[in-house]
Protein backbone atom coordinates (compact mmCIF):
# COMPACT_ATOMS: atom_id res chain seq x y z
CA UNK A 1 34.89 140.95 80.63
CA UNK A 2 31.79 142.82 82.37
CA UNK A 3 31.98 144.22 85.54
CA UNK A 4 29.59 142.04 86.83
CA UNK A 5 31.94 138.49 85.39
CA UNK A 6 34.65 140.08 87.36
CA UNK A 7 33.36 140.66 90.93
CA UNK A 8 31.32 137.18 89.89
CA UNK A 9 35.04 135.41 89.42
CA UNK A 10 36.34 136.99 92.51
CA UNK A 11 33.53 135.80 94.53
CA UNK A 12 33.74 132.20 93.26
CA UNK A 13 37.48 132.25 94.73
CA UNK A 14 36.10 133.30 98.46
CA UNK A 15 37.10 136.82 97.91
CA UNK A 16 36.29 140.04 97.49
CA UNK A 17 37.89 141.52 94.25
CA UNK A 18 41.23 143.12 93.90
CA UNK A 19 40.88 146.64 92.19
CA UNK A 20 44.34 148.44 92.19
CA UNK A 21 43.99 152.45 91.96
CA UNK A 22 46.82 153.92 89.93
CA UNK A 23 47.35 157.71 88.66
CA UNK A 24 47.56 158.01 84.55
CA UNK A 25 50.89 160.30 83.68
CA UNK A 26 52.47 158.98 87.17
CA UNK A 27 55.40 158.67 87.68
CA UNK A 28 55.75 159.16 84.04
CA UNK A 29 53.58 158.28 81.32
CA UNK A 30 55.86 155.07 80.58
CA UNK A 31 56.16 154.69 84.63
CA UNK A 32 52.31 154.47 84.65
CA UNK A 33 52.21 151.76 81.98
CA UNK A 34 54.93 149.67 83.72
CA UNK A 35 52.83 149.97 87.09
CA UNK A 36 49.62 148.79 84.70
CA UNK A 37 51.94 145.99 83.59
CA UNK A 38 52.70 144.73 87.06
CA UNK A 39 49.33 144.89 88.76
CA UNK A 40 47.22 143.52 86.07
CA UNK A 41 47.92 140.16 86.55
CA UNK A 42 46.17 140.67 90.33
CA UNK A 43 44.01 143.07 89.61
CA UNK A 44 40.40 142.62 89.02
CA UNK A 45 39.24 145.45 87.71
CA UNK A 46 41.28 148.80 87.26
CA UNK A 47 40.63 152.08 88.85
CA UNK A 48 42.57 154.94 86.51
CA UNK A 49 42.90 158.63 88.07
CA UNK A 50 42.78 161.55 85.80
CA UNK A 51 45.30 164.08 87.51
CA UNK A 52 43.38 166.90 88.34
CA UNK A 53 44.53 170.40 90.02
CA UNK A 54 42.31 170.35 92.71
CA UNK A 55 41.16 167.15 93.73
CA UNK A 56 39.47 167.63 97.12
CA UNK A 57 38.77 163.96 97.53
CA UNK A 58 42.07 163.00 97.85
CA UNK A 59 44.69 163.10 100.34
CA UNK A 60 48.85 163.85 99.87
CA UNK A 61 49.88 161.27 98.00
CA UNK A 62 47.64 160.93 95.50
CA UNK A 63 47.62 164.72 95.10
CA UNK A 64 51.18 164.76 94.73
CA UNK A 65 50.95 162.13 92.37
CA UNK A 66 48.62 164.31 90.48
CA UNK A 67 50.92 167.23 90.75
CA UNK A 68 53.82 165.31 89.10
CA UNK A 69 51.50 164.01 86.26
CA UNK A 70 50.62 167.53 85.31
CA UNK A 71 53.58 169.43 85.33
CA UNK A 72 55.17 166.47 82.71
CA UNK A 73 52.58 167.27 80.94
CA UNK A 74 49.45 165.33 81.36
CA UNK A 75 46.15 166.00 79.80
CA UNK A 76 42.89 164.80 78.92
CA UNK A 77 43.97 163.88 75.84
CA UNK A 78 47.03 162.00 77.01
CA UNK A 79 44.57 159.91 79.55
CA UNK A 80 42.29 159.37 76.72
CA UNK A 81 45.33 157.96 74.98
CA UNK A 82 46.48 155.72 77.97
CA UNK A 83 42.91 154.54 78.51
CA UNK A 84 42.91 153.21 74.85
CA UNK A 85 46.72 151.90 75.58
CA UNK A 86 45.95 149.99 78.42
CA UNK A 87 42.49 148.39 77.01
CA UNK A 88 45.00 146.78 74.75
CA UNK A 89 46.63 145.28 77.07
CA UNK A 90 43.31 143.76 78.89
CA UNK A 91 40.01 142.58 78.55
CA UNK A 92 39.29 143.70 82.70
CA UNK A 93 37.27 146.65 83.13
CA UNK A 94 38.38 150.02 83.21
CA UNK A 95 37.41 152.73 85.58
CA UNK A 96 38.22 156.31 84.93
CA UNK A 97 37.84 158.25 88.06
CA UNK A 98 37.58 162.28 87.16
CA UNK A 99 36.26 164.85 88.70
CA UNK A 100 33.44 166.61 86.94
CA UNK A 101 35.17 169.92 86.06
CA UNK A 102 37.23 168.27 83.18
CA UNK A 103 34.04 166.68 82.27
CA UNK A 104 32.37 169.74 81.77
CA UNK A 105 35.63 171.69 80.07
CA UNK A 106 34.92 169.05 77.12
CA UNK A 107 31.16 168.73 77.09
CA UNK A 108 30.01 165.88 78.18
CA UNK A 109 29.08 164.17 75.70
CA UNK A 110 32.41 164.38 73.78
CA UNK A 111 34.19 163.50 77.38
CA UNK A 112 32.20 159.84 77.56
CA UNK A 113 31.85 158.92 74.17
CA UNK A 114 35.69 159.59 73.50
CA UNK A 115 36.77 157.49 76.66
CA UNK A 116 34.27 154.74 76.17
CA UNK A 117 35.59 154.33 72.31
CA UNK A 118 38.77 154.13 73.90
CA UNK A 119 38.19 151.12 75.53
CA UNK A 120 36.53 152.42 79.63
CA UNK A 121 33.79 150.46 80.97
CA UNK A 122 32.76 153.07 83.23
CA UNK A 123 33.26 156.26 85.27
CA UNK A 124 34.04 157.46 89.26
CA UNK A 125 32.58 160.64 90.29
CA UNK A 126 34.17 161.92 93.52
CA UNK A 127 32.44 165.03 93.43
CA UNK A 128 28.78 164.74 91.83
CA UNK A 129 26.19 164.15 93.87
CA UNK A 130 24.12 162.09 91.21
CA UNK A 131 21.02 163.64 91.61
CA UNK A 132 22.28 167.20 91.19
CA UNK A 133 22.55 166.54 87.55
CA UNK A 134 20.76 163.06 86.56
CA UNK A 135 20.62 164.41 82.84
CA UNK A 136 24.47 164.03 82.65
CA UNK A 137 24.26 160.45 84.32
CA UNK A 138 21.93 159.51 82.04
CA UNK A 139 23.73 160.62 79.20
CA UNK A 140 26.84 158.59 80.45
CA UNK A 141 24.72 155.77 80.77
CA UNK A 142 23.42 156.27 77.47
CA UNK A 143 26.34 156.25 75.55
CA UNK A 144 27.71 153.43 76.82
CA UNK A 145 29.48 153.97 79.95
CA UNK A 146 28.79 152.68 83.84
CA UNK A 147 28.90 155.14 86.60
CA UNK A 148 29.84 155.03 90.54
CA UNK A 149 29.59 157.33 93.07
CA UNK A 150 30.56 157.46 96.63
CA UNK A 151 29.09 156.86 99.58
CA UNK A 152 29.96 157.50 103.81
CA UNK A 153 29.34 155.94 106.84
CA UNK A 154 27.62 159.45 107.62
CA UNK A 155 25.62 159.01 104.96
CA UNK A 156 21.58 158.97 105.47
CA UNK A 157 19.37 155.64 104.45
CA UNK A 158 17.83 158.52 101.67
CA UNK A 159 21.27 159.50 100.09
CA UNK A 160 21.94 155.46 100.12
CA UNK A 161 18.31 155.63 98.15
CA UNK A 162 19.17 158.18 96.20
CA UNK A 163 22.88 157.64 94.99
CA UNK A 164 22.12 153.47 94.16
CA UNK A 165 19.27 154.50 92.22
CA UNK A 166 21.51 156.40 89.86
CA UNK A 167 24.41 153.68 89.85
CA UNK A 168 25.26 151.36 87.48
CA UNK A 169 28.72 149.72 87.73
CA UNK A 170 29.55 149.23 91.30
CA UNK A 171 28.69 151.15 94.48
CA UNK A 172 32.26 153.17 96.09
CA UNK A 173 31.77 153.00 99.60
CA UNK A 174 34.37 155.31 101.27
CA UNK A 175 35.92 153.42 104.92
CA UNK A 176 36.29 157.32 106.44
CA UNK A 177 34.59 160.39 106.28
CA UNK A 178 37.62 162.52 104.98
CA UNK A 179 40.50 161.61 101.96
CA UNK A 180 42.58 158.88 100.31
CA UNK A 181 45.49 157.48 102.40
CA UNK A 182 46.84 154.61 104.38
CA UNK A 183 45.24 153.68 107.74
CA UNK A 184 46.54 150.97 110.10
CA UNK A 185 43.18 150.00 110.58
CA UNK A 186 39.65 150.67 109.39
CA UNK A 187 36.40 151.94 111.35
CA UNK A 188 34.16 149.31 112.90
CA UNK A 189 31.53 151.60 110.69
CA UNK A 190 32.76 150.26 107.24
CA UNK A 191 30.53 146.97 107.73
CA UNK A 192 27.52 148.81 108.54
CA UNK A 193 27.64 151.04 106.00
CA UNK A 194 28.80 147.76 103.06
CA UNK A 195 25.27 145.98 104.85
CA UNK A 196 23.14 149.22 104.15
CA UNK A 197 23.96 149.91 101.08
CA UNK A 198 23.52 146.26 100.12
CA UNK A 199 20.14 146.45 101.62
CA UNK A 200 19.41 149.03 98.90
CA UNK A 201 20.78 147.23 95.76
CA UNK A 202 22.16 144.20 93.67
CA UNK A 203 24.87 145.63 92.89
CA UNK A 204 28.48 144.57 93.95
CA UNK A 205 29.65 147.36 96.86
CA UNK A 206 33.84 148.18 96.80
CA UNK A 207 35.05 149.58 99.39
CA UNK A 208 38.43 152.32 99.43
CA UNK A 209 40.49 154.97 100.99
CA UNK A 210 42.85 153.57 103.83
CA UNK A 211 43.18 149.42 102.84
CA UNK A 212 47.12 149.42 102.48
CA UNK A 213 48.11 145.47 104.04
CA UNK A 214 46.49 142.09 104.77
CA UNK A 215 44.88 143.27 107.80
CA UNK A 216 42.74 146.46 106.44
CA UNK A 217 42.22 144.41 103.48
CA UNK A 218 40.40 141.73 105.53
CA UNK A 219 38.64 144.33 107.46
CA UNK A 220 37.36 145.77 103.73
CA UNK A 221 36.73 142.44 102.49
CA UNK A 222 33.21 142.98 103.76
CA UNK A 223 32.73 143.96 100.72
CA UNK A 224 32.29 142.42 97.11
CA UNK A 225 35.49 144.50 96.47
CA UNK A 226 38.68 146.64 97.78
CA UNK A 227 40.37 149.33 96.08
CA UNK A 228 44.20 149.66 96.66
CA UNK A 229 45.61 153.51 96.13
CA UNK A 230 47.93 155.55 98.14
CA UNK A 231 49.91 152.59 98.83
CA UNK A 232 50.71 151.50 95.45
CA UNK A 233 51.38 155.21 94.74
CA UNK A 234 53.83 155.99 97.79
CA UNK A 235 55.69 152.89 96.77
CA UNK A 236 55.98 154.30 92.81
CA UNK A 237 57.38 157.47 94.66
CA UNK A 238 59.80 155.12 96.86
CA UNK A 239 60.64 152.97 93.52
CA UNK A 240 59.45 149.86 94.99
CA UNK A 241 57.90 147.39 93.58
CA UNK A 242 53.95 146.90 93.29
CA UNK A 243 52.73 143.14 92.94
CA UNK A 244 54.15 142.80 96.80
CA UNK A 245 52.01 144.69 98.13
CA UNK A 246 48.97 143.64 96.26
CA UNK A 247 49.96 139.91 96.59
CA UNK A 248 49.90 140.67 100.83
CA UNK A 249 46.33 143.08 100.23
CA UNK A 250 44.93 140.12 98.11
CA UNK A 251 45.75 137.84 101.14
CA UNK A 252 43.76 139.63 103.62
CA UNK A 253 40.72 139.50 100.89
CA UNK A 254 40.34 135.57 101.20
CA UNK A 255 39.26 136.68 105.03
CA UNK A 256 36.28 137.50 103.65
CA UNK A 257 33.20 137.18 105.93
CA UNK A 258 30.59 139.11 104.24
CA UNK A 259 28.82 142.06 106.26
């Protein structure tokens, strides 16, 4: 299934698409596949975190999740290995979000061709600004791999311009300027900013960081697509189930009046 099938089946339902954000390695590696397990049935597409020590995009939670992931022993190479697990388990695209630095620790080229044979569709880049480096989007895009990057209500009608040109999967439009978490609700901003970057491009527009119920959810579904994260980790930490809260999220996304 392409990318483009999946927000396309999501849309024919009257709602924007369901894609569940979950940390490889956490709460342990098996833990992590058990969460894929559950969610894929409602998910859409995936969104798959590589723990990373410093991960300035995101806020507590996922950090902590992160921090566990590591210290049992988490690597690239164990990601890599749950990418190609979980592919097995679905034909629904795959996003790997990474920083860059791990990235460049493999060479890039070895990075993306390794994780698109194992079965990704594309690639999140919380901290490269795409035109700092187009050789190494290009070379992403080359081998095989689509690529998102973010984008702020603060951001100017040029970096709009300039990070759409360089996109290929999906445009990540973040609800605050800040990180990851659960809000109770979202900024009036988020539907300006889904409307200017749609002005911009085709391309379907997700938007993340705070939708953790029904009613951010609606206020996200804006968008062509909502990403679910902190919540589904804090309730991995609590030991609570997953599908309920994606089951009341994917309610809120048939509220869907587009922006």
């Amino acid at each position: 299934m392409t990318t483009r099938e999946a927000f396309l089946r999501a849309r024919a339902e009257g709602r924007a698409a369901l894609i569940p954000y979950l940390t490889a390695g956490f709460p342990s590696r098996e833990g992590f596949l058990e969460a894929v397990r559950e969610v894929l049935p409602l998910a859409d597409l995936l969104e798959i975190g590589l723990p990373y020590s410093d991960p300035l995009g995101d806020g507590p939670v996922i950090q902590r999740a992160s921090e566990v992931a590591l210290k049992k022993g988490m690597s690239v190479q164990g990601v890599l290995e749950l990418v190609r697990e979980v592919r097995a388990l679905t034909p629904k695209p795959l996003f790997l979000m990474t920083y860059l630095n791990p990235v460049l620790a493999w060479g890039p080229e070895r990075f993306f061709s390794l994780f698109q044979q194992a079965g990704a569709t594309g690639l999140i880049l919380p901290d490269l600004p795409p035109d700092e480096d187009p050789a190494l989007v290009r070379l992403a895009q080359e081998i095989g791999l689509e690529t998102v990057f973010l984008l702020a209500p603060t951001s100017t009608e040029r970096r709009v311009e300039t990070v759409v040109r360089h996109a290929t999967g999906f445009v990540y439009a973040v609800s605050v300027t800040g990180v990851t978490g659960e809000r109770e609700r979202l900024p009036e901003e988020v539907r300006d900013l889904v409307r200017r970057i749609r002005a911009k491009t085709p391309l379907p527009v997700a938007v993340g960081f705070g939708v953790s119920g029904r009613e951010t959810a609606a206020q996200a579904a804006v968008a062509d697509g909502v990403v679910v994260g902190s919540a589904l980790i804090r309730a991995l930490e609590a030991g609570r189930p997953l599908a309920p809260i994606l089951e009341e999220v994917r309610q809120g996304l048939f509220q869907k009046e587009p922006a």
